[in-house]
Protein backbone atom coordinates (compact mmCIF):
# COMPACT_ATOMS: atom_id res chain seq x y z
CA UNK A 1 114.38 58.95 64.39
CA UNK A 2 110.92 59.21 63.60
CA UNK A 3 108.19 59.76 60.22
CA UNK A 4 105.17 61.83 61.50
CA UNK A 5 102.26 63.07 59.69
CA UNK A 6 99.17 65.42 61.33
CA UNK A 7 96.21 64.98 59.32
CA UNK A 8 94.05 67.80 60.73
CA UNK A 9 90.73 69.00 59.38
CA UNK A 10 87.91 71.51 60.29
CA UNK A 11 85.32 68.68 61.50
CA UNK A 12 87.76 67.84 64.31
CA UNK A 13 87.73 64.00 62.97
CA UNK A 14 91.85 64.15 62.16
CA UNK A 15 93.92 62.23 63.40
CA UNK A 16 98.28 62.22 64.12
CA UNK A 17 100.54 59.43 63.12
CA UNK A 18 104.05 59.14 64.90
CA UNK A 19 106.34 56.10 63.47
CA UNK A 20 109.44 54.42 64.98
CA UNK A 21 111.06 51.53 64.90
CA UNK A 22 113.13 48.94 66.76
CA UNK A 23 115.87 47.54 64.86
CA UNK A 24 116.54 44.77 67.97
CA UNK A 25 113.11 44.17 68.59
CA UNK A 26 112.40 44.22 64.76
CA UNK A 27 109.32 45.58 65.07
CA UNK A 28 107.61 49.07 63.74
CA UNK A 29 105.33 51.15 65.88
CA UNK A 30 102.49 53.41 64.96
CA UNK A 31 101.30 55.96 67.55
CA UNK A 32 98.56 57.69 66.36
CA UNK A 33 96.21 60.43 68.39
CA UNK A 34 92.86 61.94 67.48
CA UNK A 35 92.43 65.22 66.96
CA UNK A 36 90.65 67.27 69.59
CA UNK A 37 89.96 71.05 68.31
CA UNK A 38 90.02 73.02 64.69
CA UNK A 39 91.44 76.43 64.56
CA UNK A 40 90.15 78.14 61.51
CA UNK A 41 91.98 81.23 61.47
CA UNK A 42 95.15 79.55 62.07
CA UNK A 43 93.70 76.21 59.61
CA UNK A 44 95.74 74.00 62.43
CA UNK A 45 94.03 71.03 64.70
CA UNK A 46 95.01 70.40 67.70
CA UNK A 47 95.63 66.93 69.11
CA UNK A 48 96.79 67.78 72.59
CA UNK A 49 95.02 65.43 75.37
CA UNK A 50 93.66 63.12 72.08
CA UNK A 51 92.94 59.87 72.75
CA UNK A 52 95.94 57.26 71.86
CA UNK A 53 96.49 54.15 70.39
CA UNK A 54 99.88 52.55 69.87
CA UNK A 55 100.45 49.45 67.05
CA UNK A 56 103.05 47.41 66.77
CA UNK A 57 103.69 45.78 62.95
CA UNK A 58 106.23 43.07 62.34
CA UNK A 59 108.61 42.87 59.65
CA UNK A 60 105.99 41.48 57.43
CA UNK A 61 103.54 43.66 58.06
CA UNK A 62 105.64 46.26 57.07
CA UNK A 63 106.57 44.89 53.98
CA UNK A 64 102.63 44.64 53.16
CA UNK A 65 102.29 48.36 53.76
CA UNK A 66 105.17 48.70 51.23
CA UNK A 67 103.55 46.93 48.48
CA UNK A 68 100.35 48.46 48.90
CA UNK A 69 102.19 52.01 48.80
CA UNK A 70 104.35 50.95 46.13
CA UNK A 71 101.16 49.76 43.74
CA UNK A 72 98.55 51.39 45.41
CA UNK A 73 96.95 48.98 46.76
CA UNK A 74 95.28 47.71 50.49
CA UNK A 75 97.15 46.49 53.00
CA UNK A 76 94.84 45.43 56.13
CA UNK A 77 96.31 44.31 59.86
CA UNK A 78 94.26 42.63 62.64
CA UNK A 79 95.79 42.32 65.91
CA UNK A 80 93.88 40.73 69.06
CA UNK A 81 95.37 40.33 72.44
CA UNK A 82 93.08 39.24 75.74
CA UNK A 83 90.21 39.71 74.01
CA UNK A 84 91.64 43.82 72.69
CA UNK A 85 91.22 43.78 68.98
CA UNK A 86 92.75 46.80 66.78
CA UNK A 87 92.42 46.45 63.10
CA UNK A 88 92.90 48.85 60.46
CA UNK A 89 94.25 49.56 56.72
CA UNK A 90 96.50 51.16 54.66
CA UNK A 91 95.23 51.74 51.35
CA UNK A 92 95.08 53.91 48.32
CA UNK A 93 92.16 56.32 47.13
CA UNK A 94 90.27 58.12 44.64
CA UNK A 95 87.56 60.74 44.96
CA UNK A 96 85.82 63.08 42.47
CA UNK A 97 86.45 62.26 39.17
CA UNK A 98 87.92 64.30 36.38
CA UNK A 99 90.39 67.34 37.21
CA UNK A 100 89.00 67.39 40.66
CA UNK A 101 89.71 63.60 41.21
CA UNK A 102 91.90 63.38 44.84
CA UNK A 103 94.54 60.61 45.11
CA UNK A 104 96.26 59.64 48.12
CA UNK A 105 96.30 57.30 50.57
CA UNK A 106 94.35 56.55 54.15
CA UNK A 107 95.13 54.80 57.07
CA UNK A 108 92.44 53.69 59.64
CA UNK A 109 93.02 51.99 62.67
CA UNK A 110 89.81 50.84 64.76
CA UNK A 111 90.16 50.05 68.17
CA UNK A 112 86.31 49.14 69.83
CA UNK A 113 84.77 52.58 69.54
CA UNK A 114 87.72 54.72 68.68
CA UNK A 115 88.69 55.34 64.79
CA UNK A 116 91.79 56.87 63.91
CA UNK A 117 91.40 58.38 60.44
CA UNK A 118 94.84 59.82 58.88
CA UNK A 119 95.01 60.85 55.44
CA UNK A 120 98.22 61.48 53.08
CA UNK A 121 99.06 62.61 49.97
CA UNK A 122 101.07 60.72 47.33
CA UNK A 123 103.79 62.62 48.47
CA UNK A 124 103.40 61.96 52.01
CA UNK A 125 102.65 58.10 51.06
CA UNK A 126 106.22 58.02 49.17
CA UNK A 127 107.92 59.74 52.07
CA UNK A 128 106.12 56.87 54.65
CA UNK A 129 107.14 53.84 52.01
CA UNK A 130 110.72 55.10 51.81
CA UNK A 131 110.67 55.53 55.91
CA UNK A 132 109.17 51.96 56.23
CA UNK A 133 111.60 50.69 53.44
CA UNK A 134 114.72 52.38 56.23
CA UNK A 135 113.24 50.82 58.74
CA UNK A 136 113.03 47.77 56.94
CA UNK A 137 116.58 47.68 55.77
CA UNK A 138 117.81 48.45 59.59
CA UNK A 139 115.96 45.56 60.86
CA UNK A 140 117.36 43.38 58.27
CA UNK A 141 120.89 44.74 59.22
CA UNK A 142 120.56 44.09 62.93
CA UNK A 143 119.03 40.41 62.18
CA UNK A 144 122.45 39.92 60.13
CA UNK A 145 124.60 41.61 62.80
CA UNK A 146 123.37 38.97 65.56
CA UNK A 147 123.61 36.23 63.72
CA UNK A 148 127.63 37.11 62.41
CA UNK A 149 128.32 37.80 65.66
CA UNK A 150 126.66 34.24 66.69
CA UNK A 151 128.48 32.45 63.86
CA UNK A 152 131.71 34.23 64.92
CA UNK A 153 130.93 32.95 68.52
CA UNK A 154 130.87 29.40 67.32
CA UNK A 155 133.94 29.38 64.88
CA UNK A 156 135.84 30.59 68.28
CA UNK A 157 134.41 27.99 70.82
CA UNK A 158 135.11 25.62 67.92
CA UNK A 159 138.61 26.33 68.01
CA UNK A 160 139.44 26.40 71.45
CA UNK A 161 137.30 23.35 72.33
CA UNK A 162 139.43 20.12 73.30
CA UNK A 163 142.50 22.55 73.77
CA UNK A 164 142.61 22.37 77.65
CA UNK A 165 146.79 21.84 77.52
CA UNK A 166 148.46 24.44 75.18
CA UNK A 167 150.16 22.96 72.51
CA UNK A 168 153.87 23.72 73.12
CA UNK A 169 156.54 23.12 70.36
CA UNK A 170 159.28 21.02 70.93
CA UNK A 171 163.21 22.32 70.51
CA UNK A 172 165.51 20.34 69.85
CA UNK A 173 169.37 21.02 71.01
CA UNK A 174 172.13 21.75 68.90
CA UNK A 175 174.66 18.89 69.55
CA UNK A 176 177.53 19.95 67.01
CA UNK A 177 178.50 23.17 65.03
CA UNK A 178 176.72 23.15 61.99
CA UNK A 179 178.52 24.76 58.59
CA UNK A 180 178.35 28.02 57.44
């Protein structure tokens, strides 16, 4: 199962978010692609053959972008492996001002020259917080699955350790007729 959001527009400068998760791994992954092409008839972009960038956001992370849906705020994320940075944000917006004032949220991800610009509305931003918040919830769920089946490991091995001879009851004969 997957959230995805296309944020297309007619300067070609849109990009696509696809998110998963990993309830084992407890992680959350953002793919996102650029778009590559506008058609204006149709109003559609196209993102086939976009450039790529894939992020993976702990379980912390994710609770960050929560908040900062949940109270529109910021959330911001900087990840650096051999010398590969990606950084980006997640944060609420206003432009105009008045009637024509536009809210929503943006999420930019930078990786050395490329920019991955995706914008979404406060609908789209509630539908992302409650997918994050399910994703959240299944991690959380695995985490307590391994560790009851752990526990439940242990309470076992605790019972059968030292029990090498099985514990046999003793009878003991009748030797006369007892009364009825």
């Amino acid at each position: 199962m997957s959230h995805n959001i296309f944020s297309a527009n007619a300067k070609s400068t849109g990009s696509a978010c696809f998110v998963s998760f990993q309830s084992k791994e407890q992680c959350v992954f953002f793919r996102l692609l650029k778009q590559v092409s506008w058609d204006a008839k149709a109003r559609t972009g196209s993102f086939k053959d976009g450039a790529t960038i894939n992020v993976k956001f702990s379980p912390d992370e994710v609770g960050d972008m929560i908040l900062a849906l949940r109270v529109a705020g910021e959330s911001r994320f900087y990840h650096s492996f051999n010398q590969n940075v990606t950084s980006g944000s997640l944060g609420y917006y206003e432009v105009g001002t008045g009637e024509q004032t536009k809210r929503g949220f943006g999420l930019t991800v930078k990786n050395g020259d490329l920019v991955f610009k995706v914008g979404l509305s406060l609908g789209s931003g509630e539908r992302l917080m409650e997918y994050l918040k399910f994703a959240l919830q299944r991690m959380n769920e695995a985490d307590y699955a391994a560790d009851k089946k752990m526990f439940e490991e242990r309470q076992v091995a605790k019972k059968t350790e030292g029990k090498s001879v099985a514990h046999v009851p003793t009878v003991v004969p009748k030797t006369a007729e007892e009364p009825v």
